[in-house]
PDB file of N, CA and C in Angstrom:
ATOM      1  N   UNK A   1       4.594  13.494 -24.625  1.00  0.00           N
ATOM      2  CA  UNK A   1       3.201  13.804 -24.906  1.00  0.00           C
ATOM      3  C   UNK A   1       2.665  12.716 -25.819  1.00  0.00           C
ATOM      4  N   UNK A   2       1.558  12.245 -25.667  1.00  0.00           N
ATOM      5  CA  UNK A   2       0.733  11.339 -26.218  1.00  0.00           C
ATOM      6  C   UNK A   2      -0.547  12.269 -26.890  1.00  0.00           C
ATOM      7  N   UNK A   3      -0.865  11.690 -28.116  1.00  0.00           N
ATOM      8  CA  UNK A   3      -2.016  11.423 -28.685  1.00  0.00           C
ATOM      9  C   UNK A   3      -2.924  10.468 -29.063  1.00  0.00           C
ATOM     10  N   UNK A   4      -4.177  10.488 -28.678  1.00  0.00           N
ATOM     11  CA  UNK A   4      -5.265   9.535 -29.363  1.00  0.00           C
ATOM     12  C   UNK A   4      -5.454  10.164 -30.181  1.00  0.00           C
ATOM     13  N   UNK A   5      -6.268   9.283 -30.959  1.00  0.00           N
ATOM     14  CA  UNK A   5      -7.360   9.927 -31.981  1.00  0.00           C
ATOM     15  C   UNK A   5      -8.701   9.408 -31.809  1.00  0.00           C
ATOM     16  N   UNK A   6      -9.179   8.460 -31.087  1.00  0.00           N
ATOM     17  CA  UNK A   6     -10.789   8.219 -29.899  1.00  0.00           C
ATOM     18  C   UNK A   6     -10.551   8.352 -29.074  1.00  0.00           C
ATOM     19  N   UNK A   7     -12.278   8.732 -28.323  1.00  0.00           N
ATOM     20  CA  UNK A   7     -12.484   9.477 -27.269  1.00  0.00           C
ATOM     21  C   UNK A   7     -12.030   7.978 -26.526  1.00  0.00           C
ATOM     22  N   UNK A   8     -11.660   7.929 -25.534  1.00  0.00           N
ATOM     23  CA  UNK A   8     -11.571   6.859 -24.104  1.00  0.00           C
ATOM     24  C   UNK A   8     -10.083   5.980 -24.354  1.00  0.00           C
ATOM     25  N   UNK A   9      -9.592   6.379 -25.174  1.00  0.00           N
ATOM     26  CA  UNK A   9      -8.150   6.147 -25.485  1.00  0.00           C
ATOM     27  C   UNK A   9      -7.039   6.202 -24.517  1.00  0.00           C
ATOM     28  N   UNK A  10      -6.803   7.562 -24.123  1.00  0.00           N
ATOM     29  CA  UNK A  10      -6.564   8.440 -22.987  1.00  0.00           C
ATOM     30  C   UNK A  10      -6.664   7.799 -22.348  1.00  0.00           C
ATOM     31  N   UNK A  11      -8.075   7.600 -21.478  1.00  0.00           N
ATOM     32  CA  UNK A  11      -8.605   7.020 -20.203  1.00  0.00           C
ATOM     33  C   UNK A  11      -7.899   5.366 -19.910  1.00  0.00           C
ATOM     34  N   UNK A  12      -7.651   5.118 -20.847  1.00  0.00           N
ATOM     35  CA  UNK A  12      -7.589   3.560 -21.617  1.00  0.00           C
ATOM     36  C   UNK A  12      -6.290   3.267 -20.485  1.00  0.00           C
ATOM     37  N   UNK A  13      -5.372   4.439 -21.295  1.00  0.00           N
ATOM     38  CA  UNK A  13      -4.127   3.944 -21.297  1.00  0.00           C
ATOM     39  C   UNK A  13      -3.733   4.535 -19.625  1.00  0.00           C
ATOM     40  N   UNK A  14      -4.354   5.473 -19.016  1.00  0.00           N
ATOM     41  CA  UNK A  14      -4.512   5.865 -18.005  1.00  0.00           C
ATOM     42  C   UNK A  14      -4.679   4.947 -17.251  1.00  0.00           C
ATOM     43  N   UNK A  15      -5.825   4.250 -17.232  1.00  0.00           N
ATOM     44  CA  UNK A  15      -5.759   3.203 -16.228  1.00  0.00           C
ATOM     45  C   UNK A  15      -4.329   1.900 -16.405  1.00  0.00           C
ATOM     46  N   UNK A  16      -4.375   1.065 -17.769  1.00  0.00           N
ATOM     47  CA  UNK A  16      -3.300   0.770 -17.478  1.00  0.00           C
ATOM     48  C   UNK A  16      -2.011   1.073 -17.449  1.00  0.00           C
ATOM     49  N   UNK A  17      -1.728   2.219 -16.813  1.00  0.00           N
ATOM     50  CA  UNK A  17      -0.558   3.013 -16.845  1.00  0.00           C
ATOM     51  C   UNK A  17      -0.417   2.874 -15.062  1.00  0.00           C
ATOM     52  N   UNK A  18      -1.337   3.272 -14.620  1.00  0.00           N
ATOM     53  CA  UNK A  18      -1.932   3.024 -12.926  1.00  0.00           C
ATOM     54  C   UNK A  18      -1.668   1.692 -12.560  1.00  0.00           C
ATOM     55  N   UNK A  19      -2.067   0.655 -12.861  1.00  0.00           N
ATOM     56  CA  UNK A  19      -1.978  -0.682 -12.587  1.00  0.00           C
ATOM     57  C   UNK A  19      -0.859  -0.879 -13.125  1.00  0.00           C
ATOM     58  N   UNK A  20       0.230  -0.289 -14.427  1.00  0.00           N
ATOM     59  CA  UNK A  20       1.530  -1.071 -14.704  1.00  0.00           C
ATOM     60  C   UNK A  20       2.431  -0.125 -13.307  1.00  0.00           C
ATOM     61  N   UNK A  21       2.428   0.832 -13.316  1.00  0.00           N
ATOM     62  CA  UNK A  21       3.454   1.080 -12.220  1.00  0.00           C
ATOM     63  C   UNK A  21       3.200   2.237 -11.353  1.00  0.00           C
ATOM     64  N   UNK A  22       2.512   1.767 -10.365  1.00  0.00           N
ATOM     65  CA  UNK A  22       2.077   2.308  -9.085  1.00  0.00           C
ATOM     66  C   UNK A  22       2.962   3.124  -8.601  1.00  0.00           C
ATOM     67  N   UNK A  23       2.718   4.340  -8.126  1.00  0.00           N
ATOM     68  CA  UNK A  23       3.108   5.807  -7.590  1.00  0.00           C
ATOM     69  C   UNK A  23       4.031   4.887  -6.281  1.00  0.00           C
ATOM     70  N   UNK A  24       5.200   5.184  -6.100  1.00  0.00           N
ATOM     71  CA  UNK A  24       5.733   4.946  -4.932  1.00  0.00           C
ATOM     72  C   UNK A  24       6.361   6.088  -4.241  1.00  0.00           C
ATOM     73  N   UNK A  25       6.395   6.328  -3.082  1.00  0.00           N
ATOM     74  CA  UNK A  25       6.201   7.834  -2.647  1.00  0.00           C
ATOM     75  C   UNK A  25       7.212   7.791  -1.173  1.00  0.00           C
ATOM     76  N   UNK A  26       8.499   7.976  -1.271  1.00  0.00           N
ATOM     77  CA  UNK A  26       8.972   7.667   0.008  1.00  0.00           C
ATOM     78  C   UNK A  26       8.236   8.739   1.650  1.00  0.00           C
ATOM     79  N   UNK A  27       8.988   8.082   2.777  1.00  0.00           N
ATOM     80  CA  UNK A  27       8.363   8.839   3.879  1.00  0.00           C
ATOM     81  C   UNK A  27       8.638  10.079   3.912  1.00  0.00           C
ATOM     82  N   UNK A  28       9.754  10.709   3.006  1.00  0.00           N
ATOM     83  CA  UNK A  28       9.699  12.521   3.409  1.00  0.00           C
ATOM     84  C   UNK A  28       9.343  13.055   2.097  1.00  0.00           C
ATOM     85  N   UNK A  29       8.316  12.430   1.233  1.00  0.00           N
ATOM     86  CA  UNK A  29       7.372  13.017   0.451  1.00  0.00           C
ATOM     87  C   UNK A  29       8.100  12.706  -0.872  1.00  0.00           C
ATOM     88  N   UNK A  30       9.755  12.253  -1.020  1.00  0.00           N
ATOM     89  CA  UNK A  30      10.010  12.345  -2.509  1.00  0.00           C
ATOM     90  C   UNK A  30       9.324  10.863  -3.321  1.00  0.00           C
ATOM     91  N   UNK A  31       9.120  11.407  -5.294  1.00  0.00           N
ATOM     92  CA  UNK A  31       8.868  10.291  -5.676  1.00  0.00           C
ATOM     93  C   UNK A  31       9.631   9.246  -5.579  1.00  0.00           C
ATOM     94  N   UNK A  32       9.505   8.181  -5.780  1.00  0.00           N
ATOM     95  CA  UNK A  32      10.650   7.205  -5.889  1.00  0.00           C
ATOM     96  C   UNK A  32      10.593   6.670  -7.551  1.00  0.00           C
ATOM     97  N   UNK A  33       9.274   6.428  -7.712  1.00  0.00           N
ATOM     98  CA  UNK A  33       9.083   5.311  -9.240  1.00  0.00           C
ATOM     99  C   UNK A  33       7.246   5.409  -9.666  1.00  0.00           C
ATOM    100  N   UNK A  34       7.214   5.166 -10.550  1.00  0.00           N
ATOM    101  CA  UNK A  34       5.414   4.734 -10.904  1.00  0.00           C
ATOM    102  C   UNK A  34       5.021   6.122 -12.177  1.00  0.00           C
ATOM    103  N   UNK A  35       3.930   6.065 -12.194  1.00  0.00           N
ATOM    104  CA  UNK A  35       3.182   6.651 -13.132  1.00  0.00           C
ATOM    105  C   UNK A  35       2.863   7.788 -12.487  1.00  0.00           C
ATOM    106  N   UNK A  36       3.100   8.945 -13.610  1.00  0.00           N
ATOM    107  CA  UNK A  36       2.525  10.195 -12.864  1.00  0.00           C
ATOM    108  C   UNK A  36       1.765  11.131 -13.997  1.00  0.00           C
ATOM    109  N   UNK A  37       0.643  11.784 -14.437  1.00  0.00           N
ATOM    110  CA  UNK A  37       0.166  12.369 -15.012  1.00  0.00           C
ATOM    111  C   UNK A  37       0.443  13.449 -15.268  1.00  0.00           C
ATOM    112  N   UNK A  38       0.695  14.337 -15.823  1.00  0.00           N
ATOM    113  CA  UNK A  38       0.479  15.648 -15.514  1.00  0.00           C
ATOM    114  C   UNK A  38      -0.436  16.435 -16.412  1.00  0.00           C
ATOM    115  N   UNK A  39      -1.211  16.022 -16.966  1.00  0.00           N
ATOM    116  CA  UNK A  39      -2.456  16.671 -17.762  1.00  0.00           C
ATOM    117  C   UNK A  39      -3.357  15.548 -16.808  1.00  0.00           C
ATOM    118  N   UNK A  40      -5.253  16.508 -16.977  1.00  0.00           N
ATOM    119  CA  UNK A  40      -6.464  16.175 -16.481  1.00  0.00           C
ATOM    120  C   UNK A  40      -6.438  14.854 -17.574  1.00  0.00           C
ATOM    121  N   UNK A  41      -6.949  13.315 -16.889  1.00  0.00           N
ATOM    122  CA  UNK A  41      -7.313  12.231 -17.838  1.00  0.00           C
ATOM    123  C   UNK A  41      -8.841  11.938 -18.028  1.00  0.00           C
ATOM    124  N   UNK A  42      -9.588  12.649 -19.030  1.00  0.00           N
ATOM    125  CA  UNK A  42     -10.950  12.214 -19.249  1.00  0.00           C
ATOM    126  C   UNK A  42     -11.507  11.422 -19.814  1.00  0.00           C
ATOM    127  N   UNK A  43     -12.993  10.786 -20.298  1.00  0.00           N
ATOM    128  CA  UNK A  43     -13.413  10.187 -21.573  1.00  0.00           C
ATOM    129  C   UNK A  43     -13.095  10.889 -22.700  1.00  0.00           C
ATOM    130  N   UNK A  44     -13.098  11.976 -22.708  1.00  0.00           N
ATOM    131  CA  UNK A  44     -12.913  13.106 -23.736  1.00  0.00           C
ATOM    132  C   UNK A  44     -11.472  13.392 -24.145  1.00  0.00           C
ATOM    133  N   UNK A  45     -10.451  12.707 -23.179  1.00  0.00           N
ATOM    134  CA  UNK A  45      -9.302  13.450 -23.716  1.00  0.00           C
ATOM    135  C   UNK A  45      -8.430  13.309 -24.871  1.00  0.00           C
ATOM    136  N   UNK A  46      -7.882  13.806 -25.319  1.00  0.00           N
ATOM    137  CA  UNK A  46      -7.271  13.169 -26.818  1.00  0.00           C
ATOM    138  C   UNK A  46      -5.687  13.964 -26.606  1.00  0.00           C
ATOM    139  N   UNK A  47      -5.266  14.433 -25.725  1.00  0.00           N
ATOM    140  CA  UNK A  47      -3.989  14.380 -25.955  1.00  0.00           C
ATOM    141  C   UNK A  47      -3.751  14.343 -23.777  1.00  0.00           C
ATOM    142  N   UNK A  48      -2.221  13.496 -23.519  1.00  0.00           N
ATOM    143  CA  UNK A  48      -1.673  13.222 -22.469  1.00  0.00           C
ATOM    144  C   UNK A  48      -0.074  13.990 -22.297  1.00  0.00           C
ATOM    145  N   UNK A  49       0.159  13.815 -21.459  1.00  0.00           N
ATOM    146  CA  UNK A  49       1.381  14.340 -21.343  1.00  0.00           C
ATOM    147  C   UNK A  49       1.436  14.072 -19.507  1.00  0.00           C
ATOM    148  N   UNK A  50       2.398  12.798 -19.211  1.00  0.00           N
ATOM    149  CA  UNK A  50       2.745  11.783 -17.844  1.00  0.00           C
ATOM    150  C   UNK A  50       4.067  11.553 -18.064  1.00  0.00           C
ATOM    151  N   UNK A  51       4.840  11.547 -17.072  1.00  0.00           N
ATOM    152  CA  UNK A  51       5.984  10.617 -16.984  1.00  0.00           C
ATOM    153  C   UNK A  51       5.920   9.354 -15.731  1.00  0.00           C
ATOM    154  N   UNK A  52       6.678   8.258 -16.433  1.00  0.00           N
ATOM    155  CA  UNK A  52       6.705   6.972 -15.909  1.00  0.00           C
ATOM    156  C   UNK A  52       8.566   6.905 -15.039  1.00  0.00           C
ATOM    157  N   UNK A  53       8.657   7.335 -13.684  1.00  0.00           N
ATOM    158  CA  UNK A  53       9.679   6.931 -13.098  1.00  0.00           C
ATOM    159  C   UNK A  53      10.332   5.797 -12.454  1.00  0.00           C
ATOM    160  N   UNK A  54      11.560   5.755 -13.057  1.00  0.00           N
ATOM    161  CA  UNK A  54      12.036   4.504 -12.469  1.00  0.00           C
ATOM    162  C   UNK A  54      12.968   4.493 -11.505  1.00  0.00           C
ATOM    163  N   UNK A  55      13.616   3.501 -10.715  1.00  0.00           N
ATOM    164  CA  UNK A  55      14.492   4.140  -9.700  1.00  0.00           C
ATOM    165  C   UNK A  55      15.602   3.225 -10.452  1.00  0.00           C
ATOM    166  N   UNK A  56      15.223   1.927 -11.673  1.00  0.00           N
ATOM    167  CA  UNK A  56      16.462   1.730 -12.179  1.00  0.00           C
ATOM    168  C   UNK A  56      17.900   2.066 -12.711  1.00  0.00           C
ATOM    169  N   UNK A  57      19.074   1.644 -12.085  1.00  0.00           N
ATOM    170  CA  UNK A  57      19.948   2.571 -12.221  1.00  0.00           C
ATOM    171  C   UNK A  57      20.825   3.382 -11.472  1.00  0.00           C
ATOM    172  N   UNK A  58      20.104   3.417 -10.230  1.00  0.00           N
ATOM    173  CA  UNK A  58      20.212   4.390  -9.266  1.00  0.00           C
ATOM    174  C   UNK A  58      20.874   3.885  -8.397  1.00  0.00           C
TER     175      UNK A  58
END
């Protein structure tokens, strides 16, 4: 879980969270790797909670 403390913080890190590691999604639906949200990301938001998967390792 993440906190800001300004409004567009959130959003901020949202986008480059999107552009650092893109959702990769194999053909029978499992994740593979990338950024995934799981709280709503607004101008307004001040707290996050995403996990970032990797397939490193594996």
């Amino acid at each position: 879980m993440e906190h800001y403390g300004a409004e567009g913080e959130a959003l901020e890190n949202h986008h480059r969270c999107l552009s650092a590691y893109p959702l990769k999604i194999a053909q029978d639906g499992r994740i593979l790797q990338g950024y995934l949200p799981l709280t709503p990301v607004q101008a307004t938001t001040h707290y996050q909670v995403y996990v970032v998967l990797s397939d490193a390792g594996v």
